[in-house]
N, C-alpha and C. Protein backbone atom coordinates (compact mmCIF):
# COMPACT_ATOMS: atom_id res chain seq x y z
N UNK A 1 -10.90 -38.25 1.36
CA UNK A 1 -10.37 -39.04 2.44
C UNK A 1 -11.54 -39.58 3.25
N UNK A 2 -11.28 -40.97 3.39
CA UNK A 2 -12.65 -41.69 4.36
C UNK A 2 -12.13 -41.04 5.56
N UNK A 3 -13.66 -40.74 6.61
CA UNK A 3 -14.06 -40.14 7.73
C UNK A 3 -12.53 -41.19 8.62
N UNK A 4 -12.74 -42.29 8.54
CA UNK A 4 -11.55 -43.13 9.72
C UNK A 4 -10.25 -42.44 9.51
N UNK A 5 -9.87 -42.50 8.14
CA UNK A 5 -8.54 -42.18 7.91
C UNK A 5 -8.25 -41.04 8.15
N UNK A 6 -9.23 -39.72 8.03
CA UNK A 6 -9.16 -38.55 8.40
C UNK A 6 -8.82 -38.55 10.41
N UNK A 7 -9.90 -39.47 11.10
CA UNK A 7 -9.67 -38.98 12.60
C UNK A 7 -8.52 -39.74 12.93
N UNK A 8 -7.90 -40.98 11.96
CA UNK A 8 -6.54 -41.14 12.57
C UNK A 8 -5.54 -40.02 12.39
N UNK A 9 -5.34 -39.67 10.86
CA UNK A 9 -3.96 -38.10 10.69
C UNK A 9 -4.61 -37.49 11.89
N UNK A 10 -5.56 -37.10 11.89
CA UNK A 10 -6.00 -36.07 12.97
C UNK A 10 -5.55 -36.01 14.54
N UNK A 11 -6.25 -37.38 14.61
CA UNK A 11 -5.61 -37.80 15.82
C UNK A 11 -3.75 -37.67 16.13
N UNK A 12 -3.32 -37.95 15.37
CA UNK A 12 -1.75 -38.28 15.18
C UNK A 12 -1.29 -37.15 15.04
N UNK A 13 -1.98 -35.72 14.49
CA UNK A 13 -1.18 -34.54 14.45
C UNK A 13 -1.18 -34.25 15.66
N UNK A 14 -2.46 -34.21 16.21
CA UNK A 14 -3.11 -33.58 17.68
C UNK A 14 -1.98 -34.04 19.22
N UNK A 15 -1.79 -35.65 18.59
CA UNK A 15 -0.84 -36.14 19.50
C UNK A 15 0.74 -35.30 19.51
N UNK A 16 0.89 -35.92 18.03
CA UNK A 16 2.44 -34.67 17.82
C UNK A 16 2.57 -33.77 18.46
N UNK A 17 1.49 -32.93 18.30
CA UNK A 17 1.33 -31.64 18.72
C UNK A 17 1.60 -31.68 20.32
N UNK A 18 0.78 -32.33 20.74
CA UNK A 18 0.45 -32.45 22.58
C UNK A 18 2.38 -32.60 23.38
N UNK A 19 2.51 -34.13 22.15
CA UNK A 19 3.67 -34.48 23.23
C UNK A 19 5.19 -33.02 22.33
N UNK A 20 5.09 -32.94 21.45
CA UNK A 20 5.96 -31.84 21.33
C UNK A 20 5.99 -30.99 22.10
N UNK A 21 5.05 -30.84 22.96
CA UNK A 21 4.58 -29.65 23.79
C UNK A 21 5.25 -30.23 25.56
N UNK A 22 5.22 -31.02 25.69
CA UNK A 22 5.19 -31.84 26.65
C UNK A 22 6.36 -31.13 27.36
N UNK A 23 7.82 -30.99 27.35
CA UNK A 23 8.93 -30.66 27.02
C UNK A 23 9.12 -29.17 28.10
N UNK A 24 7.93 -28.82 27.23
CA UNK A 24 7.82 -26.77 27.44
C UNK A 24 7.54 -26.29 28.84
N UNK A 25 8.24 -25.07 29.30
CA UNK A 25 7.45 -25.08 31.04
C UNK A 25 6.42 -24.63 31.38
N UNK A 26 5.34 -25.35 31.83
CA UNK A 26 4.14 -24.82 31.90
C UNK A 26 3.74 -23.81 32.86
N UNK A 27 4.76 -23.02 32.87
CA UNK A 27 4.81 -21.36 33.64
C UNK A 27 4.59 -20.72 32.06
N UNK A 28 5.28 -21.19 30.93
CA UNK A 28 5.03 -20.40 29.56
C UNK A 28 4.15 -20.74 28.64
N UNK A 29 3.83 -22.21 28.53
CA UNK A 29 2.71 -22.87 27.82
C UNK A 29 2.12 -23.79 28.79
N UNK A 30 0.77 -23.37 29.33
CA UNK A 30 0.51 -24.70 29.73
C UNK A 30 -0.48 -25.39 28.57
N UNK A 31 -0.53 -26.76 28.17
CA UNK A 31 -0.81 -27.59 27.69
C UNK A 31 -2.21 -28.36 28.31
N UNK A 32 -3.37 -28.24 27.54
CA UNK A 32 -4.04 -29.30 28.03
C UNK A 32 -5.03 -30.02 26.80
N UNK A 33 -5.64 -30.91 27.31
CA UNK A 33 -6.49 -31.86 26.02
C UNK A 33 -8.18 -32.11 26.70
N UNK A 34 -8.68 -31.82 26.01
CA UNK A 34 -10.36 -32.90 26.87
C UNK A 34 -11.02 -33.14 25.31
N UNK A 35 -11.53 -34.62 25.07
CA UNK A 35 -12.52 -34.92 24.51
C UNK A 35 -12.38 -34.45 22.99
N UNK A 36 -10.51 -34.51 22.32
CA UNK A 36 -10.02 -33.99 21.06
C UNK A 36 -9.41 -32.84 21.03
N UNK A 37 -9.89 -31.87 21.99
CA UNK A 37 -9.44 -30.52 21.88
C UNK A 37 -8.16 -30.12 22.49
N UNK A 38 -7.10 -29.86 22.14
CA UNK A 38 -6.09 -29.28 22.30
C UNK A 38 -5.63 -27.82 22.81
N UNK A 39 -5.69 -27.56 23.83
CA UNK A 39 -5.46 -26.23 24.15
C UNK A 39 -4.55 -25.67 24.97
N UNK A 40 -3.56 -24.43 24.30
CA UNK A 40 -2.79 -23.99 24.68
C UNK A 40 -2.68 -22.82 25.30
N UNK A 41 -2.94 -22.37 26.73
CA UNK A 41 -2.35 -21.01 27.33
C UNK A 41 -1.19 -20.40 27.39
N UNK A 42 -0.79 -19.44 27.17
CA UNK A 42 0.68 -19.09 27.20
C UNK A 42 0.41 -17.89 28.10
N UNK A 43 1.64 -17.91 28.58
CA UNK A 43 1.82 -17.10 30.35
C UNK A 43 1.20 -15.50 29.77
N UNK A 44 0.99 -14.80 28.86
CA UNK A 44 0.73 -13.50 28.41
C UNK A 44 -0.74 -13.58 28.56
N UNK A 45 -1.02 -15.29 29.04
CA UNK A 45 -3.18 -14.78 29.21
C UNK A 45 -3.92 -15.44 27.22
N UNK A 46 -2.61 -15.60 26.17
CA UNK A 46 -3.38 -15.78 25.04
C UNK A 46 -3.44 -17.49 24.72
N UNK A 47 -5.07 -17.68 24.58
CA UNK A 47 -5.22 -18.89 24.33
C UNK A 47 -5.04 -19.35 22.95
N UNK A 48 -4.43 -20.63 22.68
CA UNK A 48 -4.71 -21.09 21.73
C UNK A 48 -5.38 -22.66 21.50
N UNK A 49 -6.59 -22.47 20.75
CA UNK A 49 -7.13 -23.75 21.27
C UNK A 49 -7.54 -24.40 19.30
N UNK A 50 -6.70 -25.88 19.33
CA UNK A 50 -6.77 -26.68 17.95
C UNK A 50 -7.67 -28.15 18.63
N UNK A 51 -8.62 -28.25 17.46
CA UNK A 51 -9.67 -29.26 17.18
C UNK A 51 -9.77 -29.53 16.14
N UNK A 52 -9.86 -31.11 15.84
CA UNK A 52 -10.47 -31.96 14.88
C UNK A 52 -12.07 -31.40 14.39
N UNK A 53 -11.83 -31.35 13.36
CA UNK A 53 -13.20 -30.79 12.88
C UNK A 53 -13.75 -32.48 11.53
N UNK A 54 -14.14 -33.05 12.01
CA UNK A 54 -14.72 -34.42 11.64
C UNK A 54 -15.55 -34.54 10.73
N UNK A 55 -16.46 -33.78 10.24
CA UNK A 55 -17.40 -33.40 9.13
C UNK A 55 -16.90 -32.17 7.84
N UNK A 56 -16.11 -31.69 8.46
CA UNK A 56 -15.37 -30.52 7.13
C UNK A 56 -13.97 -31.09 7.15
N UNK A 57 -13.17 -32.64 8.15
CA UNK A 57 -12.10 -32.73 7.50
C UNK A 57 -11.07 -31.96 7.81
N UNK A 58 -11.05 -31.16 8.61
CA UNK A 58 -9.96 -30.09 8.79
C UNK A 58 -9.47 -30.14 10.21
N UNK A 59 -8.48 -29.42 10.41
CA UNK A 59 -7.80 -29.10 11.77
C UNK A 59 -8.41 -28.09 12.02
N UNK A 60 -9.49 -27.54 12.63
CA UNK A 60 -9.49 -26.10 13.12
C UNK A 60 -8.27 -25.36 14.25
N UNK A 61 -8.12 -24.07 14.53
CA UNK A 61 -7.48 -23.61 15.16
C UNK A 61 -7.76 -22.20 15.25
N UNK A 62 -8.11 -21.66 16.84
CA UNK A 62 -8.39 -20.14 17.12
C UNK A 62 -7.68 -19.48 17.56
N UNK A 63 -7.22 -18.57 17.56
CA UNK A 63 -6.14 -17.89 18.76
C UNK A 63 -6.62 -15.73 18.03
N UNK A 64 -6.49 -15.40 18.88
CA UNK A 64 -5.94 -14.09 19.14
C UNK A 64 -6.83 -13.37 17.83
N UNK A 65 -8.32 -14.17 18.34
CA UNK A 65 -9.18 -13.31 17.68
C UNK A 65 -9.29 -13.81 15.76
N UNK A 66 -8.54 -14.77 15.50
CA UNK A 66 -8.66 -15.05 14.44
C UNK A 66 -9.04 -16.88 14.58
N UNK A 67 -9.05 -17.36 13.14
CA UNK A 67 -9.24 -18.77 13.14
C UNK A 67 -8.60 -18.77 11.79
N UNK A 68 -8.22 -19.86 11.98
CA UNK A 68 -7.49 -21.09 10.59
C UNK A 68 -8.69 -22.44 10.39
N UNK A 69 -8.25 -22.65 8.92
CA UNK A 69 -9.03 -24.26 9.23
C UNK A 69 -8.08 -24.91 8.17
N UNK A 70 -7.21 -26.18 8.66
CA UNK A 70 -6.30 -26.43 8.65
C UNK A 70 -6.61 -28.22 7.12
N UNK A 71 -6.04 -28.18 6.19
CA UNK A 71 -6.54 -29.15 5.26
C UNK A 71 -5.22 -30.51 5.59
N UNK A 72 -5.52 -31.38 5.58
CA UNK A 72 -4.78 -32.88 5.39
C UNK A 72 -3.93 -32.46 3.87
N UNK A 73 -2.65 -32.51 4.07
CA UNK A 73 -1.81 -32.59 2.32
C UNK A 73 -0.73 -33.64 2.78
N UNK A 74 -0.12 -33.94 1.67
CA UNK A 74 0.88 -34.48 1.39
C UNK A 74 2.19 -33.73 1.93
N UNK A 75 2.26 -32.68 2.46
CA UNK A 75 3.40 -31.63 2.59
C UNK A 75 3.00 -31.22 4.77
N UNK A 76 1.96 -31.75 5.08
CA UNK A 76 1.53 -31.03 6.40
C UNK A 76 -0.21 -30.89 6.32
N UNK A 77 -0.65 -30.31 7.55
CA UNK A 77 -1.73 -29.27 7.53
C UNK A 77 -1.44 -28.14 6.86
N UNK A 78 -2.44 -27.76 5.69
CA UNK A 78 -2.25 -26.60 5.64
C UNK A 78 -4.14 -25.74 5.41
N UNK A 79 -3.74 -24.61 5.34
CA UNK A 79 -4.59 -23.96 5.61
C UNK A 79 -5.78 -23.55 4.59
N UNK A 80 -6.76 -23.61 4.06
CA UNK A 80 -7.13 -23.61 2.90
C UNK A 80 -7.44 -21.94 2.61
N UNK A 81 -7.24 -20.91 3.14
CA UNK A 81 -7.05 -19.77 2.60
C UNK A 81 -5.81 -19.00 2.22
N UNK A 82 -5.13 -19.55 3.26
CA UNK A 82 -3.69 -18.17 2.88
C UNK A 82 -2.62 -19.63 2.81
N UNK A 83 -2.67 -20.92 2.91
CA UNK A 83 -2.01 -21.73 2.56
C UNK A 83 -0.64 -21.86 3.74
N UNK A 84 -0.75 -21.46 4.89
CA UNK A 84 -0.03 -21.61 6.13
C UNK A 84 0.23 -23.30 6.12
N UNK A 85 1.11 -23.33 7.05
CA UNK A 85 1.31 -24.51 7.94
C UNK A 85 0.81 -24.56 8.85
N UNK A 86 0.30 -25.62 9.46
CA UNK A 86 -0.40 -25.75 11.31
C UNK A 86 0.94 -25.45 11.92
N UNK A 87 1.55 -26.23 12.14
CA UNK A 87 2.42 -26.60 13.05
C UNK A 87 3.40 -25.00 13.21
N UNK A 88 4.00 -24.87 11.50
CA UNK A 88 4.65 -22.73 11.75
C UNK A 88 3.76 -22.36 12.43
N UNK A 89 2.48 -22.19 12.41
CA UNK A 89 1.85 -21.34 12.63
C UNK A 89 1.60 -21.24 14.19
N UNK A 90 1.50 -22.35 14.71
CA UNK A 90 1.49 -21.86 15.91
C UNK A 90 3.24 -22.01 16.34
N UNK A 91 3.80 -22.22 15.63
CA UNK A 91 5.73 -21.74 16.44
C UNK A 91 5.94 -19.90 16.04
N UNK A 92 4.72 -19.86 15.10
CA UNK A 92 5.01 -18.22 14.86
C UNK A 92 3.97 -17.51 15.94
N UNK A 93 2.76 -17.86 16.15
CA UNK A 93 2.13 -17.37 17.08
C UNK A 93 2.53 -17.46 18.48
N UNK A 94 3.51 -18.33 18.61
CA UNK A 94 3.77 -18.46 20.18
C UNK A 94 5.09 -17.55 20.06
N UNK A 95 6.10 -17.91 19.27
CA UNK A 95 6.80 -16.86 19.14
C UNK A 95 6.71 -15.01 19.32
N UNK A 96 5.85 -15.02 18.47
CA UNK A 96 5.35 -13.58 18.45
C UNK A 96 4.62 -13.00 19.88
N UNK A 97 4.00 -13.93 20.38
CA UNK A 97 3.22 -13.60 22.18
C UNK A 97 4.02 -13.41 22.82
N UNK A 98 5.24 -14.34 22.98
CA UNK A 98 5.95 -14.45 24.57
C UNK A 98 7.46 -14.84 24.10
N UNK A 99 7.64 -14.89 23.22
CA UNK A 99 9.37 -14.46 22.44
C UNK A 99 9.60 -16.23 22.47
N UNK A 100 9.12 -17.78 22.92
CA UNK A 100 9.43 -18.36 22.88
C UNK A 100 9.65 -19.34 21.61
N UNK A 101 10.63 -19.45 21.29
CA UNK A 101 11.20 -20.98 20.44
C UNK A 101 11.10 -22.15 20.61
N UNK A 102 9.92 -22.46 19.48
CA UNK A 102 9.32 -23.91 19.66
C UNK A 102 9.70 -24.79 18.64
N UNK A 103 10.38 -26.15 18.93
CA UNK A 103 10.10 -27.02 17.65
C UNK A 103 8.97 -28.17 17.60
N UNK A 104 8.65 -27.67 16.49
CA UNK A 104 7.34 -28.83 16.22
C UNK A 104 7.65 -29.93 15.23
């Protein structure tokens, strides 16, 4: 995938992501963005913070002591080790923190 076409999906998940979020009360997620980075607090104190990674092509994503790095497919982001979804993955990680139900 050329570098452009990569930071547009990228861009466009990141957005998805943001305004899906938009919605949520930010007493339980607050939501913020600077300079690509996407980052999510949830009221329990656990961050989760997703970035464009521009030279490896990927979605990165950290939370709760671990990291993902997230591949462009035909099916979603997915993950190039254990083959996750971006988007489950954080409706399962937010789920699992603070009991909330997210659709992405």
């Amino acid at each position: 995938m050329e570098e452009a076409d990569f930071e547009r999906v990228a861009r466009d998940e990141l957005r998805h992501l943001e305004d899906a979020l938009a919605d949520v009360d930010p007493d339980d997620v607050e939501v913020s963005t600077s300079d690509g980075v996407l980052r999510l607090d949830l009221r329990d104190g656990t961050r989760i913070v997703i970035n464009s990674h521009r030279a490896a092509r990927q979605i990165w994503m950290a939370a709760i002591s671990s990291a993902w790095h997230f591949d462009p497919t035909a099916t979603g982001w997915r993950a190039s080790k254990t083959d996750e979804e971006l988007r489950s993955t954080i409706v399962r990680l937010v789920h699992e923190r603070i009991g909330l139900e997210l659709s992405l």
